[in-house]
N, C-alpha and C. Protein backbone atom coordinates (compact mmCIF):
# COMPACT_ATOMS: atom_id res chain seq x y z
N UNK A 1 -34.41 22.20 -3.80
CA UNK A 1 -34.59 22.59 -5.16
C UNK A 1 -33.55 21.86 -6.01
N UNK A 2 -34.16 21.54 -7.26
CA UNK A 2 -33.40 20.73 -7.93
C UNK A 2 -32.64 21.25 -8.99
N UNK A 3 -31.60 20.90 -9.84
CA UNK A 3 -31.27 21.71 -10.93
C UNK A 3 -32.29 22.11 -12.24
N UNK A 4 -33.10 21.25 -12.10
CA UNK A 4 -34.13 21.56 -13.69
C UNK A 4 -35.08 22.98 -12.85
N UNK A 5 -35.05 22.73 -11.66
CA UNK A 5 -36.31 24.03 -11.50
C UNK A 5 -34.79 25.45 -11.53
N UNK A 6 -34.06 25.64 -11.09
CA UNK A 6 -32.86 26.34 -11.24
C UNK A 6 -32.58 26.74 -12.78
N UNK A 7 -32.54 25.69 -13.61
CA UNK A 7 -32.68 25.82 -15.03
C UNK A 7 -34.26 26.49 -15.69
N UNK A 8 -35.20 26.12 -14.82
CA UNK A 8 -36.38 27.07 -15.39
C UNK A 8 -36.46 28.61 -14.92
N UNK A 9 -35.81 28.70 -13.79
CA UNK A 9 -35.62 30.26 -12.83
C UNK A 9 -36.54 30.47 -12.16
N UNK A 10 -36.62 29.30 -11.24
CA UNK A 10 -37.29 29.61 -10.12
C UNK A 10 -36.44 30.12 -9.39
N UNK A 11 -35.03 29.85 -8.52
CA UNK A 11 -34.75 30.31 -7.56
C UNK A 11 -33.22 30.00 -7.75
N UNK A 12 -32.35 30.71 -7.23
CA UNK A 12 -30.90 30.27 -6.86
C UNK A 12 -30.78 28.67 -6.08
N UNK A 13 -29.62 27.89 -7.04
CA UNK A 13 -29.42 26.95 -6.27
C UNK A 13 -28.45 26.89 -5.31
N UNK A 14 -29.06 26.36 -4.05
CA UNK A 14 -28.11 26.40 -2.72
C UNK A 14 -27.22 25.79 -3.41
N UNK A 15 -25.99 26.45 -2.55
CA UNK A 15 -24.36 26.48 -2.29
C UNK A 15 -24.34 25.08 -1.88
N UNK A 16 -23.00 24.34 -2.83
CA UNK A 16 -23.62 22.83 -2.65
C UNK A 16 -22.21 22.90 -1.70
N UNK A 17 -21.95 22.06 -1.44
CA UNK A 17 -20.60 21.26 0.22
C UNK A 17 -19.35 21.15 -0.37
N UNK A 18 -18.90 20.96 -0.03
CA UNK A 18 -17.23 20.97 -0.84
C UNK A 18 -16.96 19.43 -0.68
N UNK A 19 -17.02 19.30 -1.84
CA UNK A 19 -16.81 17.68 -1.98
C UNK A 19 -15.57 17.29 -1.12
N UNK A 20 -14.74 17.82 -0.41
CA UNK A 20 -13.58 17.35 0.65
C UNK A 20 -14.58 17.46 2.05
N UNK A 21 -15.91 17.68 2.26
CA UNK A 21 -16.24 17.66 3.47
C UNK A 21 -17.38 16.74 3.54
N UNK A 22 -17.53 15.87 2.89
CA UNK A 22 -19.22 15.16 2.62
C UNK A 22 -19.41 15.13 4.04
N UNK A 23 -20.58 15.14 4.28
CA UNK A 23 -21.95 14.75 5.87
C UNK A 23 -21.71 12.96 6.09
N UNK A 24 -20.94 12.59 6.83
CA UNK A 24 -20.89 11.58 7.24
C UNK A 24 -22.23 10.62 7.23
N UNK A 25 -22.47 9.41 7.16
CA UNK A 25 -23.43 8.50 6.57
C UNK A 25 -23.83 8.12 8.15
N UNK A 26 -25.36 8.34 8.39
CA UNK A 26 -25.58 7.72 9.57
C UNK A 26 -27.05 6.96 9.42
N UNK A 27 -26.81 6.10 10.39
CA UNK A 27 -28.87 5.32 10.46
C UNK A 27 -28.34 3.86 9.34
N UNK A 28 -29.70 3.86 8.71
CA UNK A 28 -29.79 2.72 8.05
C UNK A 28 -28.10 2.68 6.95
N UNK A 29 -28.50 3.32 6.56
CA UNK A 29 -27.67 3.69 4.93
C UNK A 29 -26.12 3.27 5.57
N UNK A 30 -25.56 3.70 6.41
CA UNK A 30 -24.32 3.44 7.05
C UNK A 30 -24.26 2.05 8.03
N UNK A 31 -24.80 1.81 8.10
CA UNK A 31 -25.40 0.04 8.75
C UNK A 31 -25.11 -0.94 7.44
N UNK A 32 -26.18 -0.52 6.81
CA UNK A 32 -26.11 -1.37 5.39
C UNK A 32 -24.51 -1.45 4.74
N UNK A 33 -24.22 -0.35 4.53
CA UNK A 33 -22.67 -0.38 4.07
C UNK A 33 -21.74 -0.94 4.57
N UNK A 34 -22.06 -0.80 6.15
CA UNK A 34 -21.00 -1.45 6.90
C UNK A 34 -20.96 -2.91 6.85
N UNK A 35 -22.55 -3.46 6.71
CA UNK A 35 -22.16 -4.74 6.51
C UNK A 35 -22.25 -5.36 5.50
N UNK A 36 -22.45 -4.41 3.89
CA UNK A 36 -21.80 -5.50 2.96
C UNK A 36 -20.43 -4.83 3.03
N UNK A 37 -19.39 -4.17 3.93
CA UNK A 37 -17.84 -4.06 3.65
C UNK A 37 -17.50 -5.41 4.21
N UNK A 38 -18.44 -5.72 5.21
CA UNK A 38 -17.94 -6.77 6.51
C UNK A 38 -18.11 -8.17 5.77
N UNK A 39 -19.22 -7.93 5.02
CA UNK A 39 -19.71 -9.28 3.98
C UNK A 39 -17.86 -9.91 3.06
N UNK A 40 -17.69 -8.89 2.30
CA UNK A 40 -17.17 -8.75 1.50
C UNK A 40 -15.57 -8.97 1.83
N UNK A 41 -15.34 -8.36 3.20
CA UNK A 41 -14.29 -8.66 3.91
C UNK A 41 -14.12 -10.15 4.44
N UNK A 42 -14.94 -10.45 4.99
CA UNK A 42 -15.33 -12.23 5.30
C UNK A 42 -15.20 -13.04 4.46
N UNK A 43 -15.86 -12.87 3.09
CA UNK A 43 -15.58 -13.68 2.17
C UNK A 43 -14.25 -13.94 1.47
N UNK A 44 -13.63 -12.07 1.49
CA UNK A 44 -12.01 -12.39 0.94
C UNK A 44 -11.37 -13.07 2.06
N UNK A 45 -11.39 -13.22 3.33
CA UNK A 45 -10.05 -13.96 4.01
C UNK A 45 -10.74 -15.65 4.14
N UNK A 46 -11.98 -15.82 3.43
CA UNK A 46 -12.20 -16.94 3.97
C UNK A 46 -11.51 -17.92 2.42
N UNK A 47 -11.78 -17.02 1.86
CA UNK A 47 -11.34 -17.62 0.68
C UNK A 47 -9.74 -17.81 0.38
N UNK A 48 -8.79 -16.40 1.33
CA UNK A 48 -7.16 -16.45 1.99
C UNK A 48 -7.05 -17.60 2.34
N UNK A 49 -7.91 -18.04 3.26
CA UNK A 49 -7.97 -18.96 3.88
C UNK A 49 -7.36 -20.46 3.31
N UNK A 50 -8.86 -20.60 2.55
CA UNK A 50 -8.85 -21.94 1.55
C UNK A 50 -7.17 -22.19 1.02
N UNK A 51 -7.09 -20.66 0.74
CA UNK A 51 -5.62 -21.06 -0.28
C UNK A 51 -4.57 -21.27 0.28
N UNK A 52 -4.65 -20.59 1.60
CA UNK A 52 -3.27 -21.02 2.82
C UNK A 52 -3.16 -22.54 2.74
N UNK A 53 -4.42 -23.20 3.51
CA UNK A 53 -4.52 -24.46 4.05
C UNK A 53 -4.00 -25.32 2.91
N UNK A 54 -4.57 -25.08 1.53
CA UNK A 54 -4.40 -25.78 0.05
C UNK A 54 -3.29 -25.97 -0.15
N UNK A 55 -2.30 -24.78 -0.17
CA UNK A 55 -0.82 -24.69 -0.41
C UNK A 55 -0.14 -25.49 0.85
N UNK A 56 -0.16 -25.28 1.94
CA UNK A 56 0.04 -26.07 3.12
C UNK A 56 0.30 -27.30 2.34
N UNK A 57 -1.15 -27.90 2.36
CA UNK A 57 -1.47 -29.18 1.75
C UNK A 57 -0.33 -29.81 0.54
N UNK A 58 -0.39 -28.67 -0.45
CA UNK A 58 0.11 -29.43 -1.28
C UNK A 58 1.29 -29.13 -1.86
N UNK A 59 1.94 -27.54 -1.32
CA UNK A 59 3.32 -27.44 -1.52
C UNK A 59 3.78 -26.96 -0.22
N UNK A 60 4.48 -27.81 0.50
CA UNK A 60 4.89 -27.35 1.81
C UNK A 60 6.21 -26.12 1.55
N UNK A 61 6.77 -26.01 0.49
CA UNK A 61 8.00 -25.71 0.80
C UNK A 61 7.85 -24.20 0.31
N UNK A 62 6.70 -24.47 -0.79
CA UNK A 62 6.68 -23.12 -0.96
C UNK A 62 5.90 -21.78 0.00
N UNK A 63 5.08 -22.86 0.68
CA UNK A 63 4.23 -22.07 1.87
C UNK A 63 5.05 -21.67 2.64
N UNK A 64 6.00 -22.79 2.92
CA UNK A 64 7.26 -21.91 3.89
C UNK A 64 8.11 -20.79 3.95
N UNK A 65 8.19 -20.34 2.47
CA UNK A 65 9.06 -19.15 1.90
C UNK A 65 8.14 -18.21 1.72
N UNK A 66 7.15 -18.27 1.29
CA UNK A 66 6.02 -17.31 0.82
C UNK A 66 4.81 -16.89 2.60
N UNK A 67 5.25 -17.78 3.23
CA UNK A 67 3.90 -17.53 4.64
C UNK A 67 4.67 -16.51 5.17
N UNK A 68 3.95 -15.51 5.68
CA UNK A 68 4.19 -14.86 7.03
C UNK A 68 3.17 -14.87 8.32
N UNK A 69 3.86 -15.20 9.22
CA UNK A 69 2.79 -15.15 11.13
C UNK A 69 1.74 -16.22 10.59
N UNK A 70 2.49 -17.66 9.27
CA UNK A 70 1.40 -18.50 9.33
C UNK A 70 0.53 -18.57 8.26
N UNK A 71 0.58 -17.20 7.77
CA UNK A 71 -0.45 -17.28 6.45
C UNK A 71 0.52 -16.85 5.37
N UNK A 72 -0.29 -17.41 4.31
CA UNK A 72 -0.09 -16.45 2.90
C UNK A 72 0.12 -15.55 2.98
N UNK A 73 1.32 -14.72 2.03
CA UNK A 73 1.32 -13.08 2.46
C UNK A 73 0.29 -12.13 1.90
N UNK A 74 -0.61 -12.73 0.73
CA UNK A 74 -1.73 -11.89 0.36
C UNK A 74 -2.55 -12.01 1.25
N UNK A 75 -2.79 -13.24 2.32
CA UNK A 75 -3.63 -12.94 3.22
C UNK A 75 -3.74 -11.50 4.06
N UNK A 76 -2.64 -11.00 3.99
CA UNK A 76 -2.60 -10.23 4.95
C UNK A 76 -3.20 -8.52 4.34
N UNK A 77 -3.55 -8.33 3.41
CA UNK A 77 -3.77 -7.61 2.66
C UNK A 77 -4.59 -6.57 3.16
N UNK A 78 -5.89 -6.81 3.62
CA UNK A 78 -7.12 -6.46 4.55
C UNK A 78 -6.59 -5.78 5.79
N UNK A 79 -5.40 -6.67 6.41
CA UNK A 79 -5.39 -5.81 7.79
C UNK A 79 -4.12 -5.07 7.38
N UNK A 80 -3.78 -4.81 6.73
CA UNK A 80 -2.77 -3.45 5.98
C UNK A 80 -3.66 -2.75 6.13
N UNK A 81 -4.59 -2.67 5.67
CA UNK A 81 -5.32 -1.64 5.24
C UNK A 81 -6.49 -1.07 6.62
N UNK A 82 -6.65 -2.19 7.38
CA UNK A 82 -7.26 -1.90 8.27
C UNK A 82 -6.25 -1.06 8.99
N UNK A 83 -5.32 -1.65 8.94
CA UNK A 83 -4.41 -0.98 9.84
C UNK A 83 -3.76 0.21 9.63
N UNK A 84 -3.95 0.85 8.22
CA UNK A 84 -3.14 2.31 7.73
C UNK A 84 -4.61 3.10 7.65
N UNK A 85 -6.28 2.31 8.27
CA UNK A 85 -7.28 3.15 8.55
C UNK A 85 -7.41 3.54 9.78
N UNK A 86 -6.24 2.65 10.46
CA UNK A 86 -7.14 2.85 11.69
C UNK A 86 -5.50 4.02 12.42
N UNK A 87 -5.25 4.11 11.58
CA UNK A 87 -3.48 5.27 11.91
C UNK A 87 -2.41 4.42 12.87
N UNK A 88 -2.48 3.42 11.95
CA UNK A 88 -1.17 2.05 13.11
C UNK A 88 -0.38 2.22 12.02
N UNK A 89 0.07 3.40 11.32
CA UNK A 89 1.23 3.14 10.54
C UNK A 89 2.37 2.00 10.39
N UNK A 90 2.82 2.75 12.23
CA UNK A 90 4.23 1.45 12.00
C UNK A 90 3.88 0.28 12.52
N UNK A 91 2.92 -0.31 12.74
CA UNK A 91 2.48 -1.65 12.78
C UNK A 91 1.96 -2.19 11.11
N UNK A 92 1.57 -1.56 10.23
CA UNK A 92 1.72 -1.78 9.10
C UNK A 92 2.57 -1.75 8.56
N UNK A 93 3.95 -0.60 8.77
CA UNK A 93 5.44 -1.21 7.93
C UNK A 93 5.80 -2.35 8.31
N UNK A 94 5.31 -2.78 9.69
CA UNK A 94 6.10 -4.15 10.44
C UNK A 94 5.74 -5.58 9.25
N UNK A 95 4.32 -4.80 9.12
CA UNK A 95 3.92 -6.48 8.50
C UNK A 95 4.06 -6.16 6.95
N UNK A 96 3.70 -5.17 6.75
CA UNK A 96 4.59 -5.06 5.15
C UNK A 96 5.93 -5.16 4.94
N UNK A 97 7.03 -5.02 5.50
CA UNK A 97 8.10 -5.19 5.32
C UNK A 97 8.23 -7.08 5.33
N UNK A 98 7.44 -7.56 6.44
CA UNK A 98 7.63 -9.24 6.77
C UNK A 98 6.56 -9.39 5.30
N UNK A 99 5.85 -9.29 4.42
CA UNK A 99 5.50 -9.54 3.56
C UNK A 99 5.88 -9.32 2.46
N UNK A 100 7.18 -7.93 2.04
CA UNK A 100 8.18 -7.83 1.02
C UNK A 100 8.89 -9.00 1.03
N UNK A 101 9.13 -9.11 2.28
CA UNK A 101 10.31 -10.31 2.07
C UNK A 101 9.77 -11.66 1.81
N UNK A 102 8.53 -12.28 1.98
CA UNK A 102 7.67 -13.28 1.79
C UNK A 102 7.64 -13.39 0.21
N UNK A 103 7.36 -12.38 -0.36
CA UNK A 103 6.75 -12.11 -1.66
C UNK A 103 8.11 -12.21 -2.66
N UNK A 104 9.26 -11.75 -2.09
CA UNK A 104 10.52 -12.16 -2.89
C UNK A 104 11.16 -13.57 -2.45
N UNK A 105 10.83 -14.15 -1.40
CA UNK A 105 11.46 -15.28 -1.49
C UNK A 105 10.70 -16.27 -2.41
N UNK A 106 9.28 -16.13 -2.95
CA UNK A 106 8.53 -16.67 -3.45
C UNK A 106 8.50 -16.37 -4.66
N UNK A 107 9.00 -15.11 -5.17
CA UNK A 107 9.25 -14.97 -6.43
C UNK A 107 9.34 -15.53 -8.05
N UNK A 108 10.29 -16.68 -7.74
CA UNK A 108 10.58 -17.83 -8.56
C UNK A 108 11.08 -16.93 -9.86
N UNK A 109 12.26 -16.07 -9.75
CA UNK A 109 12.50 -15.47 -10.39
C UNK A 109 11.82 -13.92 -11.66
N UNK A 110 10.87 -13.85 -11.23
CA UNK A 110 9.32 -12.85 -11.31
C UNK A 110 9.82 -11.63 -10.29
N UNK A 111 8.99 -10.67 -10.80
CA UNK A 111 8.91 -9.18 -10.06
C UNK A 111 8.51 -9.92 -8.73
N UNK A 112 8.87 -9.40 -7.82
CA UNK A 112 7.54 -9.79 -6.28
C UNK A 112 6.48 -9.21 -6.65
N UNK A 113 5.47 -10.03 -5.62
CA UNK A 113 4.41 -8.45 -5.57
C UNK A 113 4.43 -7.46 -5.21
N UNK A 114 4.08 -6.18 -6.34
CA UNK A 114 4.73 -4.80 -6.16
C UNK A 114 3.47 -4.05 -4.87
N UNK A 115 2.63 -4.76 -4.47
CA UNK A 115 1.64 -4.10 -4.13
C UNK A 115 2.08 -3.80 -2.72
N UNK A 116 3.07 -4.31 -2.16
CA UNK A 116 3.10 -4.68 -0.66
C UNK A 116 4.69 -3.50 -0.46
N UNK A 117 5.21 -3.25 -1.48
CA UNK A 117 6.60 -2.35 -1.86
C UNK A 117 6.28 -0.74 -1.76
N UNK A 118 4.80 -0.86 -2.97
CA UNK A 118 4.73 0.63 -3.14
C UNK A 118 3.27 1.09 -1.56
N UNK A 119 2.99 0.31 -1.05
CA UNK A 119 2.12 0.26 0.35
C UNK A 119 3.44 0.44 1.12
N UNK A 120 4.08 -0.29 1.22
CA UNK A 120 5.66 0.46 1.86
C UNK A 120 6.28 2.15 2.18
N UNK A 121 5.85 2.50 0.82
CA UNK A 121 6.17 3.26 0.61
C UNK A 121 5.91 4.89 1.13
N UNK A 122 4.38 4.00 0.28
CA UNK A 122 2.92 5.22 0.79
C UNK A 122 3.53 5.60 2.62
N UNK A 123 3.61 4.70 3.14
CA UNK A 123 3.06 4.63 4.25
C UNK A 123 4.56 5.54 5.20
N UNK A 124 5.35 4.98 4.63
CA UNK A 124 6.62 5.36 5.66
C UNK A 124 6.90 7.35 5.01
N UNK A 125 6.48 7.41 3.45
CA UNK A 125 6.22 8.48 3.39
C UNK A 125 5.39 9.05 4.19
N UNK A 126 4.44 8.91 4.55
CA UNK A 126 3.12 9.28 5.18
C UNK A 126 3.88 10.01 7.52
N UNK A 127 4.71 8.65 7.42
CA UNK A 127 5.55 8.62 8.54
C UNK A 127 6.42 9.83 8.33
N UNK A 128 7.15 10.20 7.63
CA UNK A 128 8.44 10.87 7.40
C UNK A 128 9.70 10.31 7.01
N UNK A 129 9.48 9.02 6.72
CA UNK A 129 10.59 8.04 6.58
C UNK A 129 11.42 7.97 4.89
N UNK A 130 11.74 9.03 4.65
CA UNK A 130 11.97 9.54 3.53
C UNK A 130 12.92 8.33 2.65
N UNK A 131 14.02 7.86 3.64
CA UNK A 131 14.83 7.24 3.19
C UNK A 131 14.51 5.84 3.30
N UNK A 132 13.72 5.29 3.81
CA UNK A 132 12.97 4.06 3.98
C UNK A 132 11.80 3.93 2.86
N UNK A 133 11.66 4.88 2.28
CA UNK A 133 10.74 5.04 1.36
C UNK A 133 11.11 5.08 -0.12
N UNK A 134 12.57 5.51 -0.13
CA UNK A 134 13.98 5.50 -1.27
C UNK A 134 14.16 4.53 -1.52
N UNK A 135 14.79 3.42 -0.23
CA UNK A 135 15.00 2.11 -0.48
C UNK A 135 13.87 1.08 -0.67
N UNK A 136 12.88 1.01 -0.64
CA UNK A 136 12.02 0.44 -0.89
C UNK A 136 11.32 0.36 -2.89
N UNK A 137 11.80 1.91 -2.42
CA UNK A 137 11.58 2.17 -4.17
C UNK A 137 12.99 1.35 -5.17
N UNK A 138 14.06 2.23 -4.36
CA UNK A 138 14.83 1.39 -5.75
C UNK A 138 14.99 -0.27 -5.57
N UNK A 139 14.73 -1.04 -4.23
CA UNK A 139 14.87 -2.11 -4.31
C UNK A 139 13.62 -2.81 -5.12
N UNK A 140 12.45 -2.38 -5.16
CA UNK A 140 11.33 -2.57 -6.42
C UNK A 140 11.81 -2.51 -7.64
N UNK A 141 12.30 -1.22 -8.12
CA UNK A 141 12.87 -1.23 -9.45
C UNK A 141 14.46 -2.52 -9.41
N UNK A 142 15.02 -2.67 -8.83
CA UNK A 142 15.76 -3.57 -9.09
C UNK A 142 15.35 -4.49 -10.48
N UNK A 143 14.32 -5.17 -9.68
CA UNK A 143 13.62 -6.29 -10.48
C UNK A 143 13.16 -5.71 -12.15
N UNK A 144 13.16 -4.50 -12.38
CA UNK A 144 12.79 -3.72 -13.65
C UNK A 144 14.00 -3.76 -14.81
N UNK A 145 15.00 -3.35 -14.15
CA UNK A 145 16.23 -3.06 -14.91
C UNK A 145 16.32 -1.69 -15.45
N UNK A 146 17.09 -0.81 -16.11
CA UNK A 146 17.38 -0.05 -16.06
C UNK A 146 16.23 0.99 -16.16
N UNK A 147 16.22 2.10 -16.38
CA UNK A 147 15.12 3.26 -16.29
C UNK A 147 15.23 3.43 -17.57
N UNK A 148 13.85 3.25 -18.74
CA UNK A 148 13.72 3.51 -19.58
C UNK A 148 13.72 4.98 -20.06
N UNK A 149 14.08 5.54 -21.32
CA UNK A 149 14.53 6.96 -22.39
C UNK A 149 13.00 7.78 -21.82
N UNK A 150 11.98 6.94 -22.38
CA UNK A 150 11.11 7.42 -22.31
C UNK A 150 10.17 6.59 -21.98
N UNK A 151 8.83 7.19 -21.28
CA UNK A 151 7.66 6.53 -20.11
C UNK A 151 7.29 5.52 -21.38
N UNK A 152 7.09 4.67 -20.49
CA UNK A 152 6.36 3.38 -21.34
C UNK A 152 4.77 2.73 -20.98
N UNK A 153 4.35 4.08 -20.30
CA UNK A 153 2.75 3.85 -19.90
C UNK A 153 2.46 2.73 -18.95
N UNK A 154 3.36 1.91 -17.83
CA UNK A 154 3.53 1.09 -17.13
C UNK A 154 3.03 1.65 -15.50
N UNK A 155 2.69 1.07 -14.83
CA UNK A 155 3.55 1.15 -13.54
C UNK A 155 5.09 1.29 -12.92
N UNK A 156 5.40 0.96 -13.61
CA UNK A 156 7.38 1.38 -13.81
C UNK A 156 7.25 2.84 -13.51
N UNK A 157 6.13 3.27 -14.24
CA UNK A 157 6.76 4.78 -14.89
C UNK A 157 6.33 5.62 -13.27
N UNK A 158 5.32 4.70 -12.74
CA UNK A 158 5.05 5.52 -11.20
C UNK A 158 5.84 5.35 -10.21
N UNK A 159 6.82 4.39 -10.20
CA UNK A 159 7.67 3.57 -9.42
C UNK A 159 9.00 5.03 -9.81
N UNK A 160 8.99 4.75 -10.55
CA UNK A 160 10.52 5.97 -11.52
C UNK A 160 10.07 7.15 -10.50
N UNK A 161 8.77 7.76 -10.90
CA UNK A 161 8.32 8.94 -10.61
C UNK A 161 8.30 9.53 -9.14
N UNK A 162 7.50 8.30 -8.30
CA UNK A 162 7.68 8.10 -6.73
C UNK A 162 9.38 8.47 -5.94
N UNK A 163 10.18 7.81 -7.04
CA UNK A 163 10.70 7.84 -6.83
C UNK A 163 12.47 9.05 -6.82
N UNK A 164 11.90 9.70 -7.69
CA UNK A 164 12.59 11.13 -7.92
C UNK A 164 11.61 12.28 -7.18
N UNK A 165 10.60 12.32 -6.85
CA UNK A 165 9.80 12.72 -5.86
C UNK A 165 10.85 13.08 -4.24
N UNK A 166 11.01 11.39 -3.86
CA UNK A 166 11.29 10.91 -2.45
C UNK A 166 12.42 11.70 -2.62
N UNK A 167 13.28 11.42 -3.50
CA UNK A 167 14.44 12.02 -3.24
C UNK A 167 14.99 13.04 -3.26
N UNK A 168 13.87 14.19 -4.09
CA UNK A 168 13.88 15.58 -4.29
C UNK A 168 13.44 15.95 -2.75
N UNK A 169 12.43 15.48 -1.92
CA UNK A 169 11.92 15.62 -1.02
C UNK A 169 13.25 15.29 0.12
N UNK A 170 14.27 14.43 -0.14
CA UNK A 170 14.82 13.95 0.86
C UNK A 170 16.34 14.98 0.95
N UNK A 171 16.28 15.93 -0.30
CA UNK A 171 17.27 16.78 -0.07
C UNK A 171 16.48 18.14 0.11
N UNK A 172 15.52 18.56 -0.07
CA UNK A 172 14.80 19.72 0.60
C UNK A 172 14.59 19.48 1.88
N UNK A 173 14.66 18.59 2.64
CA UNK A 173 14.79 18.45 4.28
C UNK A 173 16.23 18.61 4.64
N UNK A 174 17.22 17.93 3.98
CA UNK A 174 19.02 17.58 4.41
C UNK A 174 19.04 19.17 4.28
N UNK A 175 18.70 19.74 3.10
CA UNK A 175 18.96 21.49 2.89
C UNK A 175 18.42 22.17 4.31
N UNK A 176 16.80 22.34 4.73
CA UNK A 176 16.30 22.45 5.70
C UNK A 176 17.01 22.30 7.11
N UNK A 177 17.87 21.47 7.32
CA UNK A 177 18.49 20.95 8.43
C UNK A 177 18.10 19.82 9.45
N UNK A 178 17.17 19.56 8.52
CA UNK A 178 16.20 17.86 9.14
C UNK A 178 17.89 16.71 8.95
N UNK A 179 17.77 16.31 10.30
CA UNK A 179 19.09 15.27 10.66
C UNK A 179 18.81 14.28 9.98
N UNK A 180 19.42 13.55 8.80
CA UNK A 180 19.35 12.30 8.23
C UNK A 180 18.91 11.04 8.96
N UNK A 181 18.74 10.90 10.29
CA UNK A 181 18.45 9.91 11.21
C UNK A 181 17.16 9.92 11.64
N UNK A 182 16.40 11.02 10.93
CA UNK A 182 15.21 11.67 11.42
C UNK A 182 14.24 11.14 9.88
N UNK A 183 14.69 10.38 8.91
CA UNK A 183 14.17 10.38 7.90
C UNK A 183 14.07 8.55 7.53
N UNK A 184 14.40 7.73 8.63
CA UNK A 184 14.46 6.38 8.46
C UNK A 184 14.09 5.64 9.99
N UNK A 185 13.32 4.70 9.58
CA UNK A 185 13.18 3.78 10.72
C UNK A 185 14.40 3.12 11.67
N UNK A 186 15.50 3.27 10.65
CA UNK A 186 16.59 2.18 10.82
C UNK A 186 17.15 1.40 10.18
N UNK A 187 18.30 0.97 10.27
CA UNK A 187 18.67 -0.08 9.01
C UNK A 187 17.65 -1.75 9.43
N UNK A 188 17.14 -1.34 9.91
CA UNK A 188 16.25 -2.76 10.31
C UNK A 188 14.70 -2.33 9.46
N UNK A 189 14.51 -1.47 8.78
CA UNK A 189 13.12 -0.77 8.66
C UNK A 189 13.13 -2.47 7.51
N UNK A 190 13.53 -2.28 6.80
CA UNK A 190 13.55 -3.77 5.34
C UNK A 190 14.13 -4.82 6.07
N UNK A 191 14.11 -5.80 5.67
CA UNK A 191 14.44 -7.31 5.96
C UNK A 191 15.54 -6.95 4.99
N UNK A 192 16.60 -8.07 5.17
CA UNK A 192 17.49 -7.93 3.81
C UNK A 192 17.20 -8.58 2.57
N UNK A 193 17.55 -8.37 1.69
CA UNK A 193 16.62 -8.59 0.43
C UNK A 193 17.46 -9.57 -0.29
N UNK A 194 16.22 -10.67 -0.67
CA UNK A 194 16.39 -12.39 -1.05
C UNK A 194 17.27 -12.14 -2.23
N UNK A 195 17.88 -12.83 -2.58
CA UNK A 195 18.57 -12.70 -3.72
C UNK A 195 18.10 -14.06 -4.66
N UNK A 196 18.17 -14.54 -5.39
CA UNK A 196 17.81 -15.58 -6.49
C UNK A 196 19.40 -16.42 -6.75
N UNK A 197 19.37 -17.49 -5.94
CA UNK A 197 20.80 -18.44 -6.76
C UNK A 197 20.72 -18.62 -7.58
């Protein structure tokens, strides 16, 4: 029964699903999807691709500062994500962290790309890595400069926010009696961070 016959009073409309539980997609309909994700996925690394080999080609030096395991560090973008679907957390900080540091040596005096910082973040939060998740944040804002009076409708302002979050969070555990060693990968979790001569 549909809503217009419900609206004429024919009958009560069934109790609809709780949008946090949808019926998983099966048969055709989930086939099809899967392979324009797979389409779509193919085409972005083939096109990673092109731009690796290109840069190779024609700026060696910068491919060298900017590659990680060989590629471009946006190449790697897809299997982040494959990889924080498929619950390989810390195999995704591994290669996000080797791609923070890609993305700032390449910099050329510019923000890095923030995308691979606040994926950092998500993720080691997600871990428990409270304080790996601190430093990641303020070493992002670095590149910002000071914390503006008032929000300036940016991404900054989620970076700020994330980030008084982590740390409210990181003294309701120290209070709790969660051991500070229990809240970080290690001082190895970040690469050390490029500086600009």
């Amino acid at each position: 029964m549909g809503l217009l016959d419900w609206l004429r009073g024919s009958k009560k409309p069934a109790p609809s699903k709780s949008p946090a539980t949808p019926e998983p997609l099966t048969g055709e309909v989930a086939s099809t999807l899967e392979e324009r994700r797979q389409q779509r996925y193919d085409e972005a690394m083939k096109n990673k691709t092109e731009i690796t080999e290109r840069m190779k080609r024609e700026d060696p030096a910068r491919a060298q500062r900017e590659f990680v395991r060989g590629k471009h560090f946006v190449y790697w973008t897809e299997r982040i994500r494959q990889l924080k679907r498929d619950g390989r957390n810390h195999d995704a900080l591994d290669l996000l962290a080797e791609c923070i540091a890609a993305a700032e040596r390449g910099r050329d005096r510019r923000e890095p790309a923030p995308w691979y910082s606040t994926q950092f973040a998500i993720v080691s939060r997600k871990c428990g890595y409270i304080d790996d998740e601190i430093q990641v944040l303020e070493r992002l804002l670095r590149y910002h400069g000071d914390r503006p009076v008032e929000p300036t409708g940016t991404k900054e302002d989620d970076y700020w926010e994330r980030l008084d979050k982590a740390r409210a969070l990181r003294e309701k555990k120290i209070a709790a009696g969660v051991d500070p060693s229990e809240l970080t990968r290690g001082p190895d979790a970040l690469p050390a961070e490029t500086v600009d001569e």
